[in-house]
PDB file of N, CA and C in Angstrom:
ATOM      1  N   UNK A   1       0.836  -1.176   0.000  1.00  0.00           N
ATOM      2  CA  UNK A   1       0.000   0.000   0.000  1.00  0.00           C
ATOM      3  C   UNK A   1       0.886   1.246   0.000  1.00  0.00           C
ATOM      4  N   UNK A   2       0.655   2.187  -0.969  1.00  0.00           N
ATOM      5  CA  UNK A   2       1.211   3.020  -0.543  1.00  0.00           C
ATOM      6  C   UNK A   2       0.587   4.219   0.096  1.00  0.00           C
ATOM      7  N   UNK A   3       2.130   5.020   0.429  1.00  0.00           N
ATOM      8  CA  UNK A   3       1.655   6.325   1.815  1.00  0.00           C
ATOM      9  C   UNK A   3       0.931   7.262   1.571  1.00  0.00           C
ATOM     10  N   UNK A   4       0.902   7.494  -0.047  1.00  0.00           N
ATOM     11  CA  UNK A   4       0.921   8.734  -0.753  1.00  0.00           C
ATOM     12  C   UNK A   4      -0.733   8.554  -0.950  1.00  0.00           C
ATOM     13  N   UNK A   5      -1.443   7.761  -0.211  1.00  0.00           N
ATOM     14  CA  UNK A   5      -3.229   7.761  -0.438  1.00  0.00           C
ATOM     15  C   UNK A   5      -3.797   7.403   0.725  1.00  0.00           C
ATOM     16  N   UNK A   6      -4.912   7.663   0.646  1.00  0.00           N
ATOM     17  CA  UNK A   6      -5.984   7.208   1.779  1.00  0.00           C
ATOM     18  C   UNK A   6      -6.339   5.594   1.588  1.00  0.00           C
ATOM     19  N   UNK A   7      -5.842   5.110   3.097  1.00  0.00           N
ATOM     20  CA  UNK A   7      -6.467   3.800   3.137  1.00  0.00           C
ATOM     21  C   UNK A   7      -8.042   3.523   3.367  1.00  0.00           C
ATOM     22  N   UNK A   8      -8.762   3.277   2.608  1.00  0.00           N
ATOM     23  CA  UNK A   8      -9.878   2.528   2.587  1.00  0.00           C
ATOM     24  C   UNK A   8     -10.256   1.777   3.778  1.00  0.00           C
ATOM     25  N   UNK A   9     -11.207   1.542   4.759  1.00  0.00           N
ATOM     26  CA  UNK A   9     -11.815   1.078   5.288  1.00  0.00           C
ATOM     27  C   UNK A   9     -11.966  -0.451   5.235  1.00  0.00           C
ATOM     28  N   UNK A  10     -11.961  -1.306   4.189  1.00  0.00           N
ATOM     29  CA  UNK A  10     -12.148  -2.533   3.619  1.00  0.00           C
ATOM     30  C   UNK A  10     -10.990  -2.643   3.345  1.00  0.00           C
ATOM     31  N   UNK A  11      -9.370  -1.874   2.975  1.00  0.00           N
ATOM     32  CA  UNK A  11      -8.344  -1.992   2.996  1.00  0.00           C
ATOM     33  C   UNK A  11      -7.960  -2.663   4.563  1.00  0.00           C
ATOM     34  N   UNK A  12      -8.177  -1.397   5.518  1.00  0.00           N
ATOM     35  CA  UNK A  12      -8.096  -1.610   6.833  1.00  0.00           C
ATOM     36  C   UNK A  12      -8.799  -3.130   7.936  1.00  0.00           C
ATOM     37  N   UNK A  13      -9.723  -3.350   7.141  1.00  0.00           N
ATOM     38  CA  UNK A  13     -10.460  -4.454   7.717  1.00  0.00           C
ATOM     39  C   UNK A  13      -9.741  -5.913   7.365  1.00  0.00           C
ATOM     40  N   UNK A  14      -9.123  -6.012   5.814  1.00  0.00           N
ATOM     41  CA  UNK A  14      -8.490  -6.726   5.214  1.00  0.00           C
ATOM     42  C   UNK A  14      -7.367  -7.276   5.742  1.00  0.00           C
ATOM     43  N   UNK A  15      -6.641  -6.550   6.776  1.00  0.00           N
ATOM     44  CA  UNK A  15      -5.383  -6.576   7.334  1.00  0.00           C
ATOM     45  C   UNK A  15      -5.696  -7.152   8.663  1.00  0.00           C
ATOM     46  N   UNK A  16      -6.796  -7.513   9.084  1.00  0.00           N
ATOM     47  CA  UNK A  16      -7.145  -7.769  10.724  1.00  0.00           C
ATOM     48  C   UNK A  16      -7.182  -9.323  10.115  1.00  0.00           C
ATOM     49  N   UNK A  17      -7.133 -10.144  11.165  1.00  0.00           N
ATOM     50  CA  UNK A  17      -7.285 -12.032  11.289  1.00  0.00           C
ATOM     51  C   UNK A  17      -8.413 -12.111  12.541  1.00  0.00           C
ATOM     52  N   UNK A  18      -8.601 -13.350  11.910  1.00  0.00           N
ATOM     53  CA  UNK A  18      -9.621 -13.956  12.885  1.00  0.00           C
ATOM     54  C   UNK A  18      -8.990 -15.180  13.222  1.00  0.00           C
ATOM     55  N   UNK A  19      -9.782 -15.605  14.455  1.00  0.00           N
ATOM     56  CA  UNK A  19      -9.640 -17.238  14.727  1.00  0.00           C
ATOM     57  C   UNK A  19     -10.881 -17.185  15.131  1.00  0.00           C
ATOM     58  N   UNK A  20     -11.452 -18.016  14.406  1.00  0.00           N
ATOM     59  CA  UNK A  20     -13.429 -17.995  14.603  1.00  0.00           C
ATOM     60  C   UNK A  20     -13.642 -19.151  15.288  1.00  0.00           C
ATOM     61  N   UNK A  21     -14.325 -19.524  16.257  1.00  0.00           N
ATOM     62  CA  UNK A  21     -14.683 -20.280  17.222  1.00  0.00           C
ATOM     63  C   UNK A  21     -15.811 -21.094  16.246  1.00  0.00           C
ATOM     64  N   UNK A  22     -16.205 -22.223  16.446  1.00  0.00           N
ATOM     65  CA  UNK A  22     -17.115 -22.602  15.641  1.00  0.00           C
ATOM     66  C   UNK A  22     -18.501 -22.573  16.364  1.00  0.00           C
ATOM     67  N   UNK A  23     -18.461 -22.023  17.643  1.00  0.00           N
ATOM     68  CA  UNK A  23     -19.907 -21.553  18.685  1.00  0.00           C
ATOM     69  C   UNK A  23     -19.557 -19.998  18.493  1.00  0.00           C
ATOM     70  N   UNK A  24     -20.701 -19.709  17.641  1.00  0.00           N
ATOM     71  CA  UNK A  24     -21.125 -18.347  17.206  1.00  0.00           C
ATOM     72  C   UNK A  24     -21.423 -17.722  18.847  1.00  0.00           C
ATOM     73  N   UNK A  25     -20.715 -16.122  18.696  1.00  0.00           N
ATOM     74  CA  UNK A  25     -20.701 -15.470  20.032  1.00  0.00           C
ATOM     75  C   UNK A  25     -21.916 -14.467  20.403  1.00  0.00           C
ATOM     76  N   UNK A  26     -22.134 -14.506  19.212  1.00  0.00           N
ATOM     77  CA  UNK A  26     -23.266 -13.875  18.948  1.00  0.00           C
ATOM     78  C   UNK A  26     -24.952 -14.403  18.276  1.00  0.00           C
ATOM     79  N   UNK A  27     -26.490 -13.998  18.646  1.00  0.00           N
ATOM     80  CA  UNK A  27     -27.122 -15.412  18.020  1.00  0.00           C
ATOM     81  C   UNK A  27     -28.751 -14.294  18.054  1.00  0.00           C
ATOM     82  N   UNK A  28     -28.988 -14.502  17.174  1.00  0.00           N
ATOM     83  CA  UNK A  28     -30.686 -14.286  17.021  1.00  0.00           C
ATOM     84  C   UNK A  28     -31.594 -14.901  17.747  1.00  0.00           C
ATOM     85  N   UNK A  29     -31.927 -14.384  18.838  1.00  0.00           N
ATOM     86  CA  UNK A  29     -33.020 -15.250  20.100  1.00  0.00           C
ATOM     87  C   UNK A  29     -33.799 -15.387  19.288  1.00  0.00           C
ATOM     88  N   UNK A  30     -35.017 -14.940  18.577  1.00  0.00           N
ATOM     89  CA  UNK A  30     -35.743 -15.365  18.224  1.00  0.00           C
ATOM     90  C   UNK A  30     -36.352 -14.783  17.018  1.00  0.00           C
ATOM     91  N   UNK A  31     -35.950 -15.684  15.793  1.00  0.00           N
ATOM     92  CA  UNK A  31     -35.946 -14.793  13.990  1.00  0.00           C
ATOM     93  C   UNK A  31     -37.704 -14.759  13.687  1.00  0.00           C
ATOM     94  N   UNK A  32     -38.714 -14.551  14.737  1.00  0.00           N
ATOM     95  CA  UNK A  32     -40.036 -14.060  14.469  1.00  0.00           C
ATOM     96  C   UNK A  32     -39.866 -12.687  14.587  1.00  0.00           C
ATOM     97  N   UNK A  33     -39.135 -12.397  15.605  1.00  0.00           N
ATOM     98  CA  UNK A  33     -38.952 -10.816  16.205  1.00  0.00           C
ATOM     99  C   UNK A  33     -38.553  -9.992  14.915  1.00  0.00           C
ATOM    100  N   UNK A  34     -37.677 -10.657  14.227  1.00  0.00           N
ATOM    101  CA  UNK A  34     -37.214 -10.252  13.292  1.00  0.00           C
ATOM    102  C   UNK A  34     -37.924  -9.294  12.378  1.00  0.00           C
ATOM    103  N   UNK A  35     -39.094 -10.918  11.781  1.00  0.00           N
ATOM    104  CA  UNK A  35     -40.011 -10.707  10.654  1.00  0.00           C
ATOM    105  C   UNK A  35     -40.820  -9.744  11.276  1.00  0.00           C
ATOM    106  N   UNK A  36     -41.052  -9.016  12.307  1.00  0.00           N
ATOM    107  CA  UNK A  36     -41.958  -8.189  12.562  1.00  0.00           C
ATOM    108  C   UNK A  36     -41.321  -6.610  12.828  1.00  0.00           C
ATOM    109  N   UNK A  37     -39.670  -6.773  13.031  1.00  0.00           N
ATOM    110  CA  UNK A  37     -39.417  -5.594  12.972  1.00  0.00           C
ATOM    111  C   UNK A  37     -39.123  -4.573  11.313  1.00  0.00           C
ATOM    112  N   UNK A  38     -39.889  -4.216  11.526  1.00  0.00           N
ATOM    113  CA  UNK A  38     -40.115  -2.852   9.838  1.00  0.00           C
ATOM    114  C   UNK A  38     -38.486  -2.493   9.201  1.00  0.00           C
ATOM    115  N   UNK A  39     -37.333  -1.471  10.682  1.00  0.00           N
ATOM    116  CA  UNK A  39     -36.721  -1.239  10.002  1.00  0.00           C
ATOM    117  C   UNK A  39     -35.458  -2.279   9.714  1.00  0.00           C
ATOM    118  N   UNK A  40     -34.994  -2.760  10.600  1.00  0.00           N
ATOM    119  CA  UNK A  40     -34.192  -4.472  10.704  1.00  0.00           C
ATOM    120  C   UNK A  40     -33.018  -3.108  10.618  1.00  0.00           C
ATOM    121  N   UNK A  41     -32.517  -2.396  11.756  1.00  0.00           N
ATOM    122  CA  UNK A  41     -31.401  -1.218  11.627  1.00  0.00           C
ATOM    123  C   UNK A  41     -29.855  -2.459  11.310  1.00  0.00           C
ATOM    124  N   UNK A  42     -29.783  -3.706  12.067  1.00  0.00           N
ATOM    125  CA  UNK A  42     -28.454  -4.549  12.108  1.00  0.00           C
ATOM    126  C   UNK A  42     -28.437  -4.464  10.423  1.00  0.00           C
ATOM    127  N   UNK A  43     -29.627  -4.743   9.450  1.00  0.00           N
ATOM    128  CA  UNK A  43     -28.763  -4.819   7.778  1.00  0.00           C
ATOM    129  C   UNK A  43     -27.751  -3.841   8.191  1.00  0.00           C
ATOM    130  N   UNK A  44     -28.569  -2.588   8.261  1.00  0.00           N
ATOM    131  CA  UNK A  44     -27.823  -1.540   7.820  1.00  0.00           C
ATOM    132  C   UNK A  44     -26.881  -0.938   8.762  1.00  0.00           C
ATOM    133  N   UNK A  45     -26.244  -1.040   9.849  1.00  0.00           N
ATOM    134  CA  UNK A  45     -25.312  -0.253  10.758  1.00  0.00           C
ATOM    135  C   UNK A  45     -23.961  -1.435  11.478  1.00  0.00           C
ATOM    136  N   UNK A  46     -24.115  -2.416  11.020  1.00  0.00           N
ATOM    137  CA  UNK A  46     -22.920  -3.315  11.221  1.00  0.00           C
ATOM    138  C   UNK A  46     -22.150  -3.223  10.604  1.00  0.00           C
ATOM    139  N   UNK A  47     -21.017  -2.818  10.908  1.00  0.00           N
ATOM    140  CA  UNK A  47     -19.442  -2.037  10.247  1.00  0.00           C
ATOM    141  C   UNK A  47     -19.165  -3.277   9.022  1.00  0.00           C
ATOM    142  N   UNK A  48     -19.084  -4.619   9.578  1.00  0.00           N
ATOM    143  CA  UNK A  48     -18.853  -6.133   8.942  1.00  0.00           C
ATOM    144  C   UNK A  48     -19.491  -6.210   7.953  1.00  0.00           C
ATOM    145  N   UNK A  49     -21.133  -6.089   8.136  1.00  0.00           N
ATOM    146  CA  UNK A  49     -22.192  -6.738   7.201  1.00  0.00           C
ATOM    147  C   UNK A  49     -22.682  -7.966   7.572  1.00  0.00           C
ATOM    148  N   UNK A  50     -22.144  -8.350   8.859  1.00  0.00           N
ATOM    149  CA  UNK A  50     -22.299  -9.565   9.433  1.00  0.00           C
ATOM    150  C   UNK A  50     -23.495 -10.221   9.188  1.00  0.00           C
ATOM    151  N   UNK A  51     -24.655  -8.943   9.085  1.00  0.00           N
ATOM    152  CA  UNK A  51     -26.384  -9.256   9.213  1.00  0.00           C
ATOM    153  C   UNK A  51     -26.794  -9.618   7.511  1.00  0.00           C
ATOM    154  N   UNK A  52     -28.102 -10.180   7.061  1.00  0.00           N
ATOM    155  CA  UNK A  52     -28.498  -9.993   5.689  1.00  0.00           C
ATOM    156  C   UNK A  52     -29.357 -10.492   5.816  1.00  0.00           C
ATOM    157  N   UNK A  53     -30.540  -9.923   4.783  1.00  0.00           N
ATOM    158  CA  UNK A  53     -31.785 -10.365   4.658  1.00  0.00           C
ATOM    159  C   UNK A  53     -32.132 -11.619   4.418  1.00  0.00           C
ATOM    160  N   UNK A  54     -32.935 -12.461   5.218  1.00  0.00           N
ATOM    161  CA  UNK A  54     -33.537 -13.597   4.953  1.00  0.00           C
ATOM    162  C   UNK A  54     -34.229 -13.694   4.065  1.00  0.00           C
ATOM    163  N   UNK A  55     -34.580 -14.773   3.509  1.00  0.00           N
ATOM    164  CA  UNK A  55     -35.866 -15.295   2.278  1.00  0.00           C
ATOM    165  C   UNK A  55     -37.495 -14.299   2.672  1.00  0.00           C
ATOM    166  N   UNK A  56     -37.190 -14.874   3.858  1.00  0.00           N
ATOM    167  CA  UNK A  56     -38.731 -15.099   4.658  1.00  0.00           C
ATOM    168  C   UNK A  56     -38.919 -13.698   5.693  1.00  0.00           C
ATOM    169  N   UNK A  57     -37.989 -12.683   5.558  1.00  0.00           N
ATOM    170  CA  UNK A  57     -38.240 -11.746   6.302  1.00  0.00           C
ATOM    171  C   UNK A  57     -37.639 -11.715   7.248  1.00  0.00           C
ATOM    172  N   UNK A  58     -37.199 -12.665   7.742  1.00  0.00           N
ATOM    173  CA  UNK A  58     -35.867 -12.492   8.911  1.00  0.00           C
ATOM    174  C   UNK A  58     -34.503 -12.634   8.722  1.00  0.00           C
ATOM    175  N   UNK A  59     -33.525 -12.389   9.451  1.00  0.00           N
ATOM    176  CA  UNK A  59     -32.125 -11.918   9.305  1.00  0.00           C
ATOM    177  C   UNK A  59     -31.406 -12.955   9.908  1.00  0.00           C
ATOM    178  N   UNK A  60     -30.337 -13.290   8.525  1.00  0.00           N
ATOM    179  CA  UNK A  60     -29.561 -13.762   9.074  1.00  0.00           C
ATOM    180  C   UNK A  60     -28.234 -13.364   9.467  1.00  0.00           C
ATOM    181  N   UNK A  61     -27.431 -14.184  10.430  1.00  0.00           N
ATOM    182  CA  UNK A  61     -26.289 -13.707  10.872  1.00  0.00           C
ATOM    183  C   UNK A  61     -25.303 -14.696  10.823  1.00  0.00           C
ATOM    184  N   UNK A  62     -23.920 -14.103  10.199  1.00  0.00           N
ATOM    185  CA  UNK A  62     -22.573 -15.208   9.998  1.00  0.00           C
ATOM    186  C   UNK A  62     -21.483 -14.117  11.023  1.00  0.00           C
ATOM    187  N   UNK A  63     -21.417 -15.157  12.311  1.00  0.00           N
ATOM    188  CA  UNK A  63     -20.737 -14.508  12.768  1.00  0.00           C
ATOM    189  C   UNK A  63     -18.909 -14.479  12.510  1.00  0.00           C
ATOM    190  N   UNK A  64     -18.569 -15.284  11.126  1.00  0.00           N
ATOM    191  CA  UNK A  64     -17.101 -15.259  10.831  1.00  0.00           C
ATOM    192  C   UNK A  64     -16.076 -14.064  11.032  1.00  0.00           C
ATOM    193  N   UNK A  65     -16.924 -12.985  10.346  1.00  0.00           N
ATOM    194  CA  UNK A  65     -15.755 -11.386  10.070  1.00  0.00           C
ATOM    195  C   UNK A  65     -16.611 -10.612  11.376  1.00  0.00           C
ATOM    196  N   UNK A  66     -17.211 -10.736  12.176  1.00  0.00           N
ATOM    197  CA  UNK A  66     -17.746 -10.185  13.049  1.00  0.00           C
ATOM    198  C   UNK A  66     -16.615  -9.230  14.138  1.00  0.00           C
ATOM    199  N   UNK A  67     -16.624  -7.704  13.649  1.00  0.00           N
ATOM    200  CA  UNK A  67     -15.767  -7.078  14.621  1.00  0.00           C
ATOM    201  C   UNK A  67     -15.497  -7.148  16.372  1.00  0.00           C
ATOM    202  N   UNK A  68     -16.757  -7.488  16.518  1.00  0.00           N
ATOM    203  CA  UNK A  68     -16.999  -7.102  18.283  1.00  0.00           C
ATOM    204  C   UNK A  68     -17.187  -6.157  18.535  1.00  0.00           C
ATOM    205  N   UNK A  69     -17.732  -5.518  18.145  1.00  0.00           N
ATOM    206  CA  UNK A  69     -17.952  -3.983  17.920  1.00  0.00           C
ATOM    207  C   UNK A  69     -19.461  -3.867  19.466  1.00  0.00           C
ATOM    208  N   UNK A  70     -20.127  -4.908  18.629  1.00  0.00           N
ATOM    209  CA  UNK A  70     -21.671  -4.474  20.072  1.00  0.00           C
ATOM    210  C   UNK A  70     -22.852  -3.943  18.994  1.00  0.00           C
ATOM    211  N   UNK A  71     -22.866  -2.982  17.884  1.00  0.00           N
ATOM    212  CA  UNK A  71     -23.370  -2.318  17.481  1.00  0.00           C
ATOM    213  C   UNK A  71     -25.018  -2.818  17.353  1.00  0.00           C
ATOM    214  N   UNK A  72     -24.997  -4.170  16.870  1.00  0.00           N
ATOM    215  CA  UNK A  72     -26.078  -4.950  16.828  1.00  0.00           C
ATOM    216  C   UNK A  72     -26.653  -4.943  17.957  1.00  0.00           C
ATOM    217  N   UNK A  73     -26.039  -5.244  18.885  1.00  0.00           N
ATOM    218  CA  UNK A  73     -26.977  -5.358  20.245  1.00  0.00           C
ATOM    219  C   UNK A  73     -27.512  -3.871  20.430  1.00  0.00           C
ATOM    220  N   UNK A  74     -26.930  -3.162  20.464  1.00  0.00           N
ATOM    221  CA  UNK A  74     -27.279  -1.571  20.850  1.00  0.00           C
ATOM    222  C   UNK A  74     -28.646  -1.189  19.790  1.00  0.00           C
ATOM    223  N   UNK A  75     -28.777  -0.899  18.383  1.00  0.00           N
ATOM    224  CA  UNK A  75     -29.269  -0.741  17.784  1.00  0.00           C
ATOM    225  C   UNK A  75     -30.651  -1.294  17.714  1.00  0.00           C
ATOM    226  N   UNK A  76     -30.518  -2.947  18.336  1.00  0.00           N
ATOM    227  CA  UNK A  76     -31.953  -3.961  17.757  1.00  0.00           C
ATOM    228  C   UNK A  76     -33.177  -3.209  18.576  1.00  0.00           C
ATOM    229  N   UNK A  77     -34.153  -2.584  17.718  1.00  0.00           N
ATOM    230  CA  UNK A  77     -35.123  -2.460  18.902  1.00  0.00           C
ATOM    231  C   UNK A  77     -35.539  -3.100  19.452  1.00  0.00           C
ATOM    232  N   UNK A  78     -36.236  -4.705  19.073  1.00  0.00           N
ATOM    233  CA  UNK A  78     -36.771  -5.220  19.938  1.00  0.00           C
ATOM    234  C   UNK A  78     -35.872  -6.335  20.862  1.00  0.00           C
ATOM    235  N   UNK A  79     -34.511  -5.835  21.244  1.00  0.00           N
ATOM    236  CA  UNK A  79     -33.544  -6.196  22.232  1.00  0.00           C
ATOM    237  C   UNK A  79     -33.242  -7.765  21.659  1.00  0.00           C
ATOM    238  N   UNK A  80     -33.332  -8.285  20.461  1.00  0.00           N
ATOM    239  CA  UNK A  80     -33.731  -9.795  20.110  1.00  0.00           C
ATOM    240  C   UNK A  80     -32.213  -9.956  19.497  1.00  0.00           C
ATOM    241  N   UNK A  81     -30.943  -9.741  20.056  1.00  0.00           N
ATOM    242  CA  UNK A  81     -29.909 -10.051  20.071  1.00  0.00           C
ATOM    243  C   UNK A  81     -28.942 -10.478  21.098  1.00  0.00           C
ATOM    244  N   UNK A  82     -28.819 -11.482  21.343  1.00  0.00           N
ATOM    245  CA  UNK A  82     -27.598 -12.416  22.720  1.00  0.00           C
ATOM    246  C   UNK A  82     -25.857 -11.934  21.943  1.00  0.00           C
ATOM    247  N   UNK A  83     -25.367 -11.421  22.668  1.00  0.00           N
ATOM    248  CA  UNK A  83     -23.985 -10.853  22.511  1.00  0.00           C
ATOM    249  C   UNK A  83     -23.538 -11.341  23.452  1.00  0.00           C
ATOM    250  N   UNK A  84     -22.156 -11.992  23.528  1.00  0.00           N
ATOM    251  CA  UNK A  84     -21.241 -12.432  24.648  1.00  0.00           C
ATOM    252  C   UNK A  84     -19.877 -12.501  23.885  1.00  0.00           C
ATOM    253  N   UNK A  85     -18.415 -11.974  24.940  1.00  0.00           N
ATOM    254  CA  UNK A  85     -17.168 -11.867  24.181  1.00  0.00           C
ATOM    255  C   UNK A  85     -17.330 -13.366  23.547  1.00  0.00           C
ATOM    256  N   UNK A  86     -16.330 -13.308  22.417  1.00  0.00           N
ATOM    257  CA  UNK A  86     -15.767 -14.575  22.038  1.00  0.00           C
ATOM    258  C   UNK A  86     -15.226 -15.653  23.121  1.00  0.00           C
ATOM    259  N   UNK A  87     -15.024 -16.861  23.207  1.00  0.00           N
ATOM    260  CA  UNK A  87     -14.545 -17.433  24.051  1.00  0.00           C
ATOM    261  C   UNK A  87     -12.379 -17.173  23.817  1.00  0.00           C
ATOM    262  N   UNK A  88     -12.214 -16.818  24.785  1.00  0.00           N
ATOM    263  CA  UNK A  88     -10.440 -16.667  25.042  1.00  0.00           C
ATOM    264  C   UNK A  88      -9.698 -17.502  24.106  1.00  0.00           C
ATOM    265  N   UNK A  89      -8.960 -15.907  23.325  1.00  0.00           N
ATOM    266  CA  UNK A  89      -8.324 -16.952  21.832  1.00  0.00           C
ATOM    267  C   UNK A  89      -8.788 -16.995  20.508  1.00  0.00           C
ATOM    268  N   UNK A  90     -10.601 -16.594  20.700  1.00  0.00           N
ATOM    269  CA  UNK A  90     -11.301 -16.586  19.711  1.00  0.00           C
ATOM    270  C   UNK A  90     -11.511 -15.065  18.768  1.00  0.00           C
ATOM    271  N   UNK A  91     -11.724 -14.785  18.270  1.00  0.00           N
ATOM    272  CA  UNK A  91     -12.425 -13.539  17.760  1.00  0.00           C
ATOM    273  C   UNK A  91     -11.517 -12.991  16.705  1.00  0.00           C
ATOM    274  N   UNK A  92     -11.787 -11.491  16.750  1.00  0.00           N
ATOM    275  CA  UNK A  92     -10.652 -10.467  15.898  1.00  0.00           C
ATOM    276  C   UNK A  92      -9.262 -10.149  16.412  1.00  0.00           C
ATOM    277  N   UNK A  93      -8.449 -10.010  15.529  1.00  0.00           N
ATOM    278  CA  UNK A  93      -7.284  -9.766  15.821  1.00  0.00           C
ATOM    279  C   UNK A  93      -6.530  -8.359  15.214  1.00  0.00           C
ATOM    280  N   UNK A  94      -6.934  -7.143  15.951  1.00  0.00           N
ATOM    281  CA  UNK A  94      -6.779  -5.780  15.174  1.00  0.00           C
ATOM    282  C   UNK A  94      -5.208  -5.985  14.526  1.00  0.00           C
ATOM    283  N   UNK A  95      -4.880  -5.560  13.376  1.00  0.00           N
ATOM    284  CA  UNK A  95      -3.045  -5.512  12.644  1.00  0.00           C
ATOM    285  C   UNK A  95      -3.220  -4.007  12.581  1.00  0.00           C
ATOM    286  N   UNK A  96      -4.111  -3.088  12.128  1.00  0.00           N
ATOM    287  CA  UNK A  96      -4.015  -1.764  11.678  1.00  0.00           C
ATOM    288  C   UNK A  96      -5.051  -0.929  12.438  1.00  0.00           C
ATOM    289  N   UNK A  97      -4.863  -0.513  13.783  1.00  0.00           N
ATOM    290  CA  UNK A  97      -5.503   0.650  14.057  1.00  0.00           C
ATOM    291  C   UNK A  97      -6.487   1.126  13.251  1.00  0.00           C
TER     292      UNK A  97
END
């Protein structure tokens, strides 16, 4: 990369590692809540993209590139998101500030 430009965001994300636990740290209590919430804010405000529209109106979630950020939990209105750290060892591994 060079100095002489602005690093990109998806540049920056590109450079981080994971070691992904295969028990997701994160989990959709219950994907009815989902289908009934209008604006579904997790599509749209998860830095990752972690979230995406279901077939059927509810959301799914791959927690692989998942920052740890929280944002999902904060955002869901109807509180229908379980967040807990990764288990020790597991998760993101920041390389670039």
């Amino acid at each position: 990369m060079s100095l002489d430009r602005k690093i990109t965001i998806e540049e920056r994300l590109n450079t981080n590692a994971w070691d992904v636990d295969q028990r997701p740290h994160i989990r959709i209590i219950d994907p009815d809540q989902c289908r009934k919430c209008d604006k579904k804010p997790c599509l749209y405000l998860c830095p990752a993209r972690c979230y995406t529209p279901g077939p059927d109106g509810t959301v799914m979630f791959s927690h692989e590139g998942c920052l740890e950020c929280g944002t999902c939990r904060i955002v869901c209105p109807e509180n229908n998101i379980e967040w807990n750290y990764p288990k020790s060892g597991f998760g993101v591994q920041y390389r670039f500030g």
